[in-house]
C-alpha atoms as a PDB file:
ATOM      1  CA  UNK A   1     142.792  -8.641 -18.078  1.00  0.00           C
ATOM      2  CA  UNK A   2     145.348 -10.787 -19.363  1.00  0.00           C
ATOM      3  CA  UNK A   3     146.158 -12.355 -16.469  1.00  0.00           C
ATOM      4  CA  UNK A   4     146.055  -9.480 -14.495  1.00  0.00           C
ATOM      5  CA  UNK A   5     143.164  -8.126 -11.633  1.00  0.00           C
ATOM      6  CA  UNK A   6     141.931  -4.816 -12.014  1.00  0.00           C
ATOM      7  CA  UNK A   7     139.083  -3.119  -9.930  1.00  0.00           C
ATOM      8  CA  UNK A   8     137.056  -0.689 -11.642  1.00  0.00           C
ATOM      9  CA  UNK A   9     137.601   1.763  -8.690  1.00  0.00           C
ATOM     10  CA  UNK A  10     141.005   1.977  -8.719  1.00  0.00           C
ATOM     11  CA  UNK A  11     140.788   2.898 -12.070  1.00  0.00           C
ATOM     12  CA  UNK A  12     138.286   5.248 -11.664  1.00  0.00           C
ATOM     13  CA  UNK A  13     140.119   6.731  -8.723  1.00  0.00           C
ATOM     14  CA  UNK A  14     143.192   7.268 -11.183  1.00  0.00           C
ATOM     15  CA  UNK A  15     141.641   8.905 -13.610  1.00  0.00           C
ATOM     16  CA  UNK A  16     139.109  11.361 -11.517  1.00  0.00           C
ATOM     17  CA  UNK A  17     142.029  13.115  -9.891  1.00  0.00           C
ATOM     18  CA  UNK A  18     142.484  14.490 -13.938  1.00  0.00           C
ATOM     19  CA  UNK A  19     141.716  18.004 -14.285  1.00  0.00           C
ATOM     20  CA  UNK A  20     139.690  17.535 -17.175  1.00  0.00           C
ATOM     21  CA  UNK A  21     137.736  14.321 -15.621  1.00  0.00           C
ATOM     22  CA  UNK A  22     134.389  15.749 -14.018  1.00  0.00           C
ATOM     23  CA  UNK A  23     132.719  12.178 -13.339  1.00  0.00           C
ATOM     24  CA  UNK A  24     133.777   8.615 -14.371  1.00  0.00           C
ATOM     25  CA  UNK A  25     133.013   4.765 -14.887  1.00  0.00           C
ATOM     26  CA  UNK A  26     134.884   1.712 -15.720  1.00  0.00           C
ATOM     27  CA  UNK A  27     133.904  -1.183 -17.159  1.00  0.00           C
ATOM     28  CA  UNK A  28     135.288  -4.342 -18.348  1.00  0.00           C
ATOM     29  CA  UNK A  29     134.185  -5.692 -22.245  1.00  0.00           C
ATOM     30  CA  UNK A  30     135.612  -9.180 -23.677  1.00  0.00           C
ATOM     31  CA  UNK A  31     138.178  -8.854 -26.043  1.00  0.00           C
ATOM     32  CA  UNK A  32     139.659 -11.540 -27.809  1.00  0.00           C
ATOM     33  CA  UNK A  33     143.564 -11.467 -27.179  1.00  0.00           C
ATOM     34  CA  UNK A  34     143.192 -10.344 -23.304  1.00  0.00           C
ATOM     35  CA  UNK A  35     139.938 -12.082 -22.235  1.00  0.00           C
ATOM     36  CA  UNK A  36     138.453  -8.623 -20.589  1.00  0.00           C
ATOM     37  CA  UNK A  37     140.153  -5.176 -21.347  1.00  0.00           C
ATOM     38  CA  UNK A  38     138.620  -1.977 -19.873  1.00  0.00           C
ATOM     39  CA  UNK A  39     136.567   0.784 -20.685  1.00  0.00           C
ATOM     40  CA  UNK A  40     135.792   4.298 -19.628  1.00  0.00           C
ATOM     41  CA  UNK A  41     132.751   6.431 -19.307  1.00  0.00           C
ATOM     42  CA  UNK A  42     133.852  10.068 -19.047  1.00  0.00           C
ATOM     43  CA  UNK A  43     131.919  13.083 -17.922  1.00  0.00           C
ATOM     44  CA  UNK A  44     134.063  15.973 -19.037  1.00  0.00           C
ATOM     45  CA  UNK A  45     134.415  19.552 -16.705  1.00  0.00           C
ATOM     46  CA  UNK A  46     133.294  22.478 -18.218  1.00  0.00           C
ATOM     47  CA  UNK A  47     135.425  24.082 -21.024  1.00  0.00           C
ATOM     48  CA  UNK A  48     137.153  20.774 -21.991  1.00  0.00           C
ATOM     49  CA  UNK A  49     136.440  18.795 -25.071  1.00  0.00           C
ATOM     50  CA  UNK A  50     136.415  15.153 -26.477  1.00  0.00           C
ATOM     51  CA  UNK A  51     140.040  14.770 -28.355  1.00  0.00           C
ATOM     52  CA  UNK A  52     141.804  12.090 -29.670  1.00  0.00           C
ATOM     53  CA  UNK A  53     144.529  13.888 -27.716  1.00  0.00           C
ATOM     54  CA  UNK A  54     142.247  14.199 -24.285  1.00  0.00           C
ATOM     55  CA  UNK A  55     142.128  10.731 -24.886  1.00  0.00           C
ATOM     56  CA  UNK A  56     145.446   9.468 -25.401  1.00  0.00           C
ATOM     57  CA  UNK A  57     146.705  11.697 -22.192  1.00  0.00           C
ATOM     58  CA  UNK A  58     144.207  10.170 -19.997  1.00  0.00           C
ATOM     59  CA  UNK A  59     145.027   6.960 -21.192  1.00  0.00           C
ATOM     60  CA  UNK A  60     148.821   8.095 -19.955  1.00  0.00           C
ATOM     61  CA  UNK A  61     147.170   9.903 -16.750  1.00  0.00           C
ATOM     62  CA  UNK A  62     146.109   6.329 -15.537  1.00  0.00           C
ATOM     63  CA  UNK A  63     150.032   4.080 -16.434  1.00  0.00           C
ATOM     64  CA  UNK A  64     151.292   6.976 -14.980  1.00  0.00           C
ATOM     65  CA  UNK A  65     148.504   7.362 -11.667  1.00  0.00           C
ATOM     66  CA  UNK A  66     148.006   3.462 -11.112  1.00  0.00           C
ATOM     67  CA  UNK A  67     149.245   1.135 -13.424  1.00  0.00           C
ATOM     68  CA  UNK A  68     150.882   0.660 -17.101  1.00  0.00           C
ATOM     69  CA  UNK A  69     148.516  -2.631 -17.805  1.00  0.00           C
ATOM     70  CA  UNK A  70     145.932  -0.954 -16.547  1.00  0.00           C
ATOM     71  CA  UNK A  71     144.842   2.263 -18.881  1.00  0.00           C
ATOM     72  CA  UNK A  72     141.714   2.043 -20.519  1.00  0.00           C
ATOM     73  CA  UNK A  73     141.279   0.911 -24.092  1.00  0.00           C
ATOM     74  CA  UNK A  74     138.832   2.846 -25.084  1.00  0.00           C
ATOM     75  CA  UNK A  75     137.431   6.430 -23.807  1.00  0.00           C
ATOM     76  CA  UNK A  76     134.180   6.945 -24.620  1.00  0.00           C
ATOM     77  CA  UNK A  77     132.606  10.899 -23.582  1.00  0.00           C
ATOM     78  CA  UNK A  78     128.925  10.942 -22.367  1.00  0.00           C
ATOM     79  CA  UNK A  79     126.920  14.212 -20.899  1.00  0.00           C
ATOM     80  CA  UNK A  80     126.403  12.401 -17.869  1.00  0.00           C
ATOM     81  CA  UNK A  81     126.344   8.970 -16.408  1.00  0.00           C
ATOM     82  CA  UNK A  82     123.744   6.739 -15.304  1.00  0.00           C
ATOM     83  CA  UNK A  83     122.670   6.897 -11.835  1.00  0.00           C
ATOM     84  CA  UNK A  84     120.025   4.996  -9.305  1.00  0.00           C
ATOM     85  CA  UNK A  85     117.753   6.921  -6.919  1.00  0.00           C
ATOM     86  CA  UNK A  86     120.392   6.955  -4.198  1.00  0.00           C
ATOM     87  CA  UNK A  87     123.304   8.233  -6.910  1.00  0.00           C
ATOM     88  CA  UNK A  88     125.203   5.075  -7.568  1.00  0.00           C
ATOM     89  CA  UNK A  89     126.487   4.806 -11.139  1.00  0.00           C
ATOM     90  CA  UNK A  90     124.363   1.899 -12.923  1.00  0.00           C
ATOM     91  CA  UNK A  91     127.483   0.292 -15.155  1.00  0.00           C
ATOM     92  CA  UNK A  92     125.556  -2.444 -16.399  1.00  0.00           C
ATOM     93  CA  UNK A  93     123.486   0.556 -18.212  1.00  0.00           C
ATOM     94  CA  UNK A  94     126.521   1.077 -19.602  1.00  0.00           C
ATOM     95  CA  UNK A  95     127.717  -3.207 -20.522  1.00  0.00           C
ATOM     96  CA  UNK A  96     124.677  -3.267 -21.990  1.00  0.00           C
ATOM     97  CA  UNK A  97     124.242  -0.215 -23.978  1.00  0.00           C
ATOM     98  CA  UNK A  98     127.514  -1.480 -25.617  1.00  0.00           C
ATOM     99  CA  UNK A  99     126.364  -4.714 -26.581  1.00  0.00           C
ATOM    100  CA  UNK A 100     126.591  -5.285 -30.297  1.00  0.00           C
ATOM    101  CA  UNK A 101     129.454  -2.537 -30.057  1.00  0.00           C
ATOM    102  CA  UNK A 102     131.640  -5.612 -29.922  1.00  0.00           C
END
């Protein structure tokens, strides 16, 4: 992004120590200005809910966790995630359910 090399993990690592964060996923999507900027998949715990304000503090959860540059973009809140057999998070389920989101 912009120059800059960001793992998904790391990310995800950041922003799963939240007390609101139950289960996560990052993903990168093209953008114009920054070639690739990232994007989050967030399972919320019980008794939180989907805010612009949950969003802008986990935005500041990850500069503050991991890295400034690094935050996610965009924060998108899904009932679960998907998984393979074993458990593994599928992400390209999720690049590709976000085609034509562009």
């Amino acid at each position: 992004m912009a120059g800059y090399r960001i793992g998904p993990f790391e990310v995800e690592a950041a922003l799963i120590t939240n007390p609101a964060v139950n289960e996560c996923a990052v993903i990168a999507v093209p953008d114009n200005v920054r070639g690739e900027v990232i994007e989050a998949f967030v399972v919320l715990k019980p008794n939180y809910v989907a805010s612009e304000e949950l969003t802008k503090s986990l935005q500041e959860w990850v500069k503050a966790k991991f890295a400034a540059h690094a935050y996610p973009r965009a924060i998108h809140y899904v009932n679960n995630l998907p998984k393979n057999p074993s458990g593994k998070i599928q992400r390209y389920i999720l690049r590709d359910g976000r085609k034509g989101n562009d």
